[in-house]
Protein backbone atom coordinates (compact mmCIF):
# COMPACT_ATOMS: atom_id res chain seq x y z
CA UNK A 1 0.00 0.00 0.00
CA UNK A 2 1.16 3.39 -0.63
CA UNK A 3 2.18 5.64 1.82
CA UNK A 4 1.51 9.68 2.08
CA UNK A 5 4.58 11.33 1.71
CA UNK A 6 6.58 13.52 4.65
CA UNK A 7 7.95 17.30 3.28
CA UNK A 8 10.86 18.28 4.55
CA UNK A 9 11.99 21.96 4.30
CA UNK A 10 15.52 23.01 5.11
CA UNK A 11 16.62 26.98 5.51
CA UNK A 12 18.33 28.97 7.97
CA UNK A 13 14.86 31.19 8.17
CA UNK A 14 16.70 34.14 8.78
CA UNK A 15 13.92 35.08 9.80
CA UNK A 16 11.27 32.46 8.29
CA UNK A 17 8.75 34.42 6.29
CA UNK A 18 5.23 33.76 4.66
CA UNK A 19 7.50 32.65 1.38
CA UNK A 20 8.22 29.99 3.08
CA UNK A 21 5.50 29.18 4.88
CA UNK A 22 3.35 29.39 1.31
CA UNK A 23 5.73 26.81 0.00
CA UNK A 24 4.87 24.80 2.15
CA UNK A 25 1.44 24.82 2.26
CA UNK A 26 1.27 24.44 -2.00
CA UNK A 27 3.44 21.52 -1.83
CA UNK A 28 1.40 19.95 0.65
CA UNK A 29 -1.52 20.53 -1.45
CA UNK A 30 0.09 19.72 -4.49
CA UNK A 31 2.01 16.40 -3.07
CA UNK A 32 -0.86 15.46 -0.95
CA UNK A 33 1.92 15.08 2.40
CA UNK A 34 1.12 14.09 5.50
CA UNK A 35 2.86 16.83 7.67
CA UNK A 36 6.45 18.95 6.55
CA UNK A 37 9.21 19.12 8.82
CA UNK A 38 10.86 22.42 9.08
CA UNK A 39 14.49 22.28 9.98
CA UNK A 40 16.32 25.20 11.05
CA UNK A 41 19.88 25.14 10.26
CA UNK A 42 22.99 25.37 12.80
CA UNK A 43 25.38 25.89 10.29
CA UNK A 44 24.76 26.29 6.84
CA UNK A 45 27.31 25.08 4.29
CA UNK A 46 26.35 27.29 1.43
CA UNK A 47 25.54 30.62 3.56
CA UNK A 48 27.64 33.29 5.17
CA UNK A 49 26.31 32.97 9.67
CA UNK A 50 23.07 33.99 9.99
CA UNK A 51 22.19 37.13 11.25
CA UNK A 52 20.19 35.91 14.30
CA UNK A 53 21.35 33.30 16.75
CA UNK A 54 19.47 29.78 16.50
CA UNK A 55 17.86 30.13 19.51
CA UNK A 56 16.14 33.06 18.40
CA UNK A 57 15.51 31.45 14.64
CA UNK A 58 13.94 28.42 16.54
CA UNK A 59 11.82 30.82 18.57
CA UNK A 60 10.58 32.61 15.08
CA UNK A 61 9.91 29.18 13.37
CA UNK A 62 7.95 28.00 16.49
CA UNK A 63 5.85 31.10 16.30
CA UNK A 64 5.28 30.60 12.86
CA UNK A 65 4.24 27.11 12.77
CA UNK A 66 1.72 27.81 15.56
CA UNK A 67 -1.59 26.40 14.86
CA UNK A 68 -0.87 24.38 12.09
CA UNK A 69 -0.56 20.96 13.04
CA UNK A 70 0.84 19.58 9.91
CA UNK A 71 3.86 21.71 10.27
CA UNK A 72 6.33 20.22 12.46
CA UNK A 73 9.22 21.89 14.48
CA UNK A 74 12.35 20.17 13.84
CA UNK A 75 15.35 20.91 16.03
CA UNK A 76 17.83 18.19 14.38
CA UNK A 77 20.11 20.44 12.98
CA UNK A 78 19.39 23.24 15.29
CA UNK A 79 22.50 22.40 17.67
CA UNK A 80 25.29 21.01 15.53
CA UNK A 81 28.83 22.78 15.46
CA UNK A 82 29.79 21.18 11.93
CA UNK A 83 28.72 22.70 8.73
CA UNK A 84 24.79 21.10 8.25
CA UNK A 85 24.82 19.15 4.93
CA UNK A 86 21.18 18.35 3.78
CA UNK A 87 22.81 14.13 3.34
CA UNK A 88 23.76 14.04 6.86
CA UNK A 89 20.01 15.20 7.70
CA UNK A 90 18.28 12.87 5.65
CA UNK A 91 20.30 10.01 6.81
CA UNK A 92 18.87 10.75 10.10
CA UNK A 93 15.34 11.20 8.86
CA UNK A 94 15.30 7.63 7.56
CA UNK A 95 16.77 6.16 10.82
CA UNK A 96 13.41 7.85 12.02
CA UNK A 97 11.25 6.68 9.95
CA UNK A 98 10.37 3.30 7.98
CA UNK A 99 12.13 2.35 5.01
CA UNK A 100 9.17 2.49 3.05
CA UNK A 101 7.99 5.95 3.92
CA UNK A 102 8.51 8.68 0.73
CA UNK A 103 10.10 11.72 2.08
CA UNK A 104 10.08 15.00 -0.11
CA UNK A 105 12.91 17.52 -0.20
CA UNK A 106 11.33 20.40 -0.92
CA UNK A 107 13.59 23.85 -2.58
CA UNK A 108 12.56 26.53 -5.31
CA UNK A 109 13.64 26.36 -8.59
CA UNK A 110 16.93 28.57 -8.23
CA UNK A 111 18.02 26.32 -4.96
CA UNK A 112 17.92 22.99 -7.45
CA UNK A 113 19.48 24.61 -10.71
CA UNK A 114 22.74 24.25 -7.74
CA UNK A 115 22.29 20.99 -6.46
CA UNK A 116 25.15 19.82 -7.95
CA UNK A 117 27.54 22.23 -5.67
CA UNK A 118 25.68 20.80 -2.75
CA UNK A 119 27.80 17.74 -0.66
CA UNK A 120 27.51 14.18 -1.79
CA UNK A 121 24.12 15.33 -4.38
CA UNK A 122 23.52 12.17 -6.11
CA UNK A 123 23.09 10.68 -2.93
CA UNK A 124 20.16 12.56 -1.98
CA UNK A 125 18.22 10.86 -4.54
CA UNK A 126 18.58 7.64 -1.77
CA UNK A 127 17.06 9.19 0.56
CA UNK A 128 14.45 11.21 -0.67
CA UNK A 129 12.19 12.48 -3.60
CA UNK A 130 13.03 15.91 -4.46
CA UNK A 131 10.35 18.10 -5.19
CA UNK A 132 10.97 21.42 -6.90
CA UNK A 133 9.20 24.52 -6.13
CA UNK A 134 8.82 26.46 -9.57
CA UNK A 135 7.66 30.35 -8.97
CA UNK A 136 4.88 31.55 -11.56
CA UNK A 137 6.04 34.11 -14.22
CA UNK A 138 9.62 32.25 -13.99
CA UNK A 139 10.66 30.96 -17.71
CA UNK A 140 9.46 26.73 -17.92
CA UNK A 141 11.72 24.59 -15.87
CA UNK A 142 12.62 22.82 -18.38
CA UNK A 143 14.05 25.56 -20.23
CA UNK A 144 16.32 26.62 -17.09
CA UNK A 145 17.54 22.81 -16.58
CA UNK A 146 18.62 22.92 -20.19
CA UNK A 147 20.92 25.52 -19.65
CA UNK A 148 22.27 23.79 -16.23
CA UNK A 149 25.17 21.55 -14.90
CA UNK A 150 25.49 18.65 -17.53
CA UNK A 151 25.20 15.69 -14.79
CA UNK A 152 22.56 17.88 -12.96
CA UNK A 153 20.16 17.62 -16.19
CA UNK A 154 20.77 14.63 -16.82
CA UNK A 155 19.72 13.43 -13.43
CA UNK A 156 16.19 15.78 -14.17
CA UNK A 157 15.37 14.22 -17.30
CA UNK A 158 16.41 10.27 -16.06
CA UNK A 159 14.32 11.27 -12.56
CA UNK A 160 11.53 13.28 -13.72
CA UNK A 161 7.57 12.69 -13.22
CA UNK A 162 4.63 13.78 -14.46
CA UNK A 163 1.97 13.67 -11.45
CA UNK A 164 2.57 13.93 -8.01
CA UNK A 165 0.81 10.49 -7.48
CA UNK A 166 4.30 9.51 -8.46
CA UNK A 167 5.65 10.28 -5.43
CA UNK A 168 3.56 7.47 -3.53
CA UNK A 169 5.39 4.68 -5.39
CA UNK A 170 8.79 4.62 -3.89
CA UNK A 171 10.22 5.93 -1.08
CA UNK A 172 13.11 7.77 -3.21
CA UNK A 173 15.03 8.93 -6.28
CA UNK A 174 11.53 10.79 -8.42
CA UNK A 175 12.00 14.63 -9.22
CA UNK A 176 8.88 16.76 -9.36
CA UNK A 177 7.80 20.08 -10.62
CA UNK A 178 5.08 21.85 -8.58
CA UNK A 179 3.68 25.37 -9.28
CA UNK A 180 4.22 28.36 -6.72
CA UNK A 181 2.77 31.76 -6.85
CA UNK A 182 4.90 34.25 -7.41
CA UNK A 183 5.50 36.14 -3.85
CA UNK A 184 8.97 38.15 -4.27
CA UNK A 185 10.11 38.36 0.02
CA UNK A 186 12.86 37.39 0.79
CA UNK A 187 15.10 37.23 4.04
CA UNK A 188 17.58 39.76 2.95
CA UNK A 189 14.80 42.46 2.19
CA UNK A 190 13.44 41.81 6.04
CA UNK A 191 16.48 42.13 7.22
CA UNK A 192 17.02 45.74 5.24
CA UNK A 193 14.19 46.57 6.40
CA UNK A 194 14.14 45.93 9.53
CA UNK A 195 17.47 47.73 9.67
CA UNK A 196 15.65 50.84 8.01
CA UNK A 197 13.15 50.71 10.63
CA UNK A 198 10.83 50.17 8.03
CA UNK A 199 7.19 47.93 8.37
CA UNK A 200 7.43 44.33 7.79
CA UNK A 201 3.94 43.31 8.24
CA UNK A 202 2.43 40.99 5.59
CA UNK A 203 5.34 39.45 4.76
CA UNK A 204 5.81 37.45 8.20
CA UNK A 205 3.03 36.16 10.55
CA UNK A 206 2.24 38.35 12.67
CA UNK A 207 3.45 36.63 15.65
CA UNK A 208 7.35 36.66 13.81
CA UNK A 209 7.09 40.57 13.53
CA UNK A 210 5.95 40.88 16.65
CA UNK A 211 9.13 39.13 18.29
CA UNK A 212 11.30 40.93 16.20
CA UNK A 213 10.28 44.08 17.07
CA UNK A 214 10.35 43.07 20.69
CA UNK A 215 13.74 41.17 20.95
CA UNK A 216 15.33 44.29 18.38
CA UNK A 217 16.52 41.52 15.65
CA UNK A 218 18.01 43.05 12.46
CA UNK A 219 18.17 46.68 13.94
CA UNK A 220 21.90 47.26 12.52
């Protein structure tokens, strides 16, 4: 029998916004998961150090998540003092979690077109199904792949399915393209922002602004 699959969201939410958060919630739609795991990260291999500390990330996340309980809080990463590679995580998620289970990495379409910089990449597809969030207005996906690594298109094409029911088959190794609306926030506006001492609200919860303002994150 097939299973539902499990999203699992990576970042270093710096601070987590409602970009993220509407991700989320279309690839749950879209993927028909069960729940996706939000996992703050320690130390991010491909970043410069975040801005705010990670206990006050994990305190933004937390606020975020609140009252959705098929968003999950997940601290795995949260406390490690080596660089946070996504394989290392994933390993760990299937030591959680039955063999058969499909688990969903889910990124945005500019994220993927650089999977092949990220730390032992092939090997993700042995852990989990990647699903690619592709932003409305962008040019077709398959248009930017083209135009990508070599062994990172060839891995599209050879992975690639058409439906999300797809995803329910196996527990690993599919690639999937699902449609996000076009919201341009990002963390490095906020942060400007913030720094300006200019309004933020509507592009976090209101619970995230609200602890910014109070614990004077991103002031300088």
């Amino acid at each position: 029998m097939s299973l539902a699959p499990i999203g699992i969201l990576g970042g270093t939410f710096d601070p987590i916004h409602n970009g993220h958060l509407r991700l989320a919630q279309e690839a749950f739609e879209q993927c028909g998961l069960t729940k996706v795991h939000f996992i703050p990260s320690g130390v991010p291999p491909h970043r410069s150090i975040p801005h705010a500390n990670i206990t006050e990330r994990l305190d933004m996340v937390r606020l975020a998540l609140q009252g959705n309980a098929t968003f999950v809080m997940d601290e795995r990463e949260a406390h490690r003092t080596a660089p946070c590679y996504m394989i290392d995580t994933l390993r760990t998620l299937r030591a959680d979690f039955d063999m058969q289970q499909p688990l969903c990495l889910l990124m945005g379409g500019d994220a993927f077109l650089l999977l092949h910089l990220w730390h032992q990449w092939k090997s993700l597809f042995e852990l989990a199904h990647i699903v690619v969030m592709q932003r409305a207005g962008c040019q077709p996906f398959g248009n930017a792949i083209n135009k990508a690594n070599n062994a990172l298109c060839e891995e599209y094409k050879r992975r690639l399915v058409p439906a999300s029911c797809a995803l329910r088959d196996s527990s690993a190794g599919a690639i999937f393209v699902a449609d996000m609306p076009a919201m341009e926030i990002s963390a490095t506006d906020i942060r400007r922002r913030c720094a300006d001492k200019k309004d933020v609200r509507y592009l976090l919860p209101d619970a995230v602004v609200n602890h910014i303002q109070s614990h004077h994150l991103y002031t300088s």
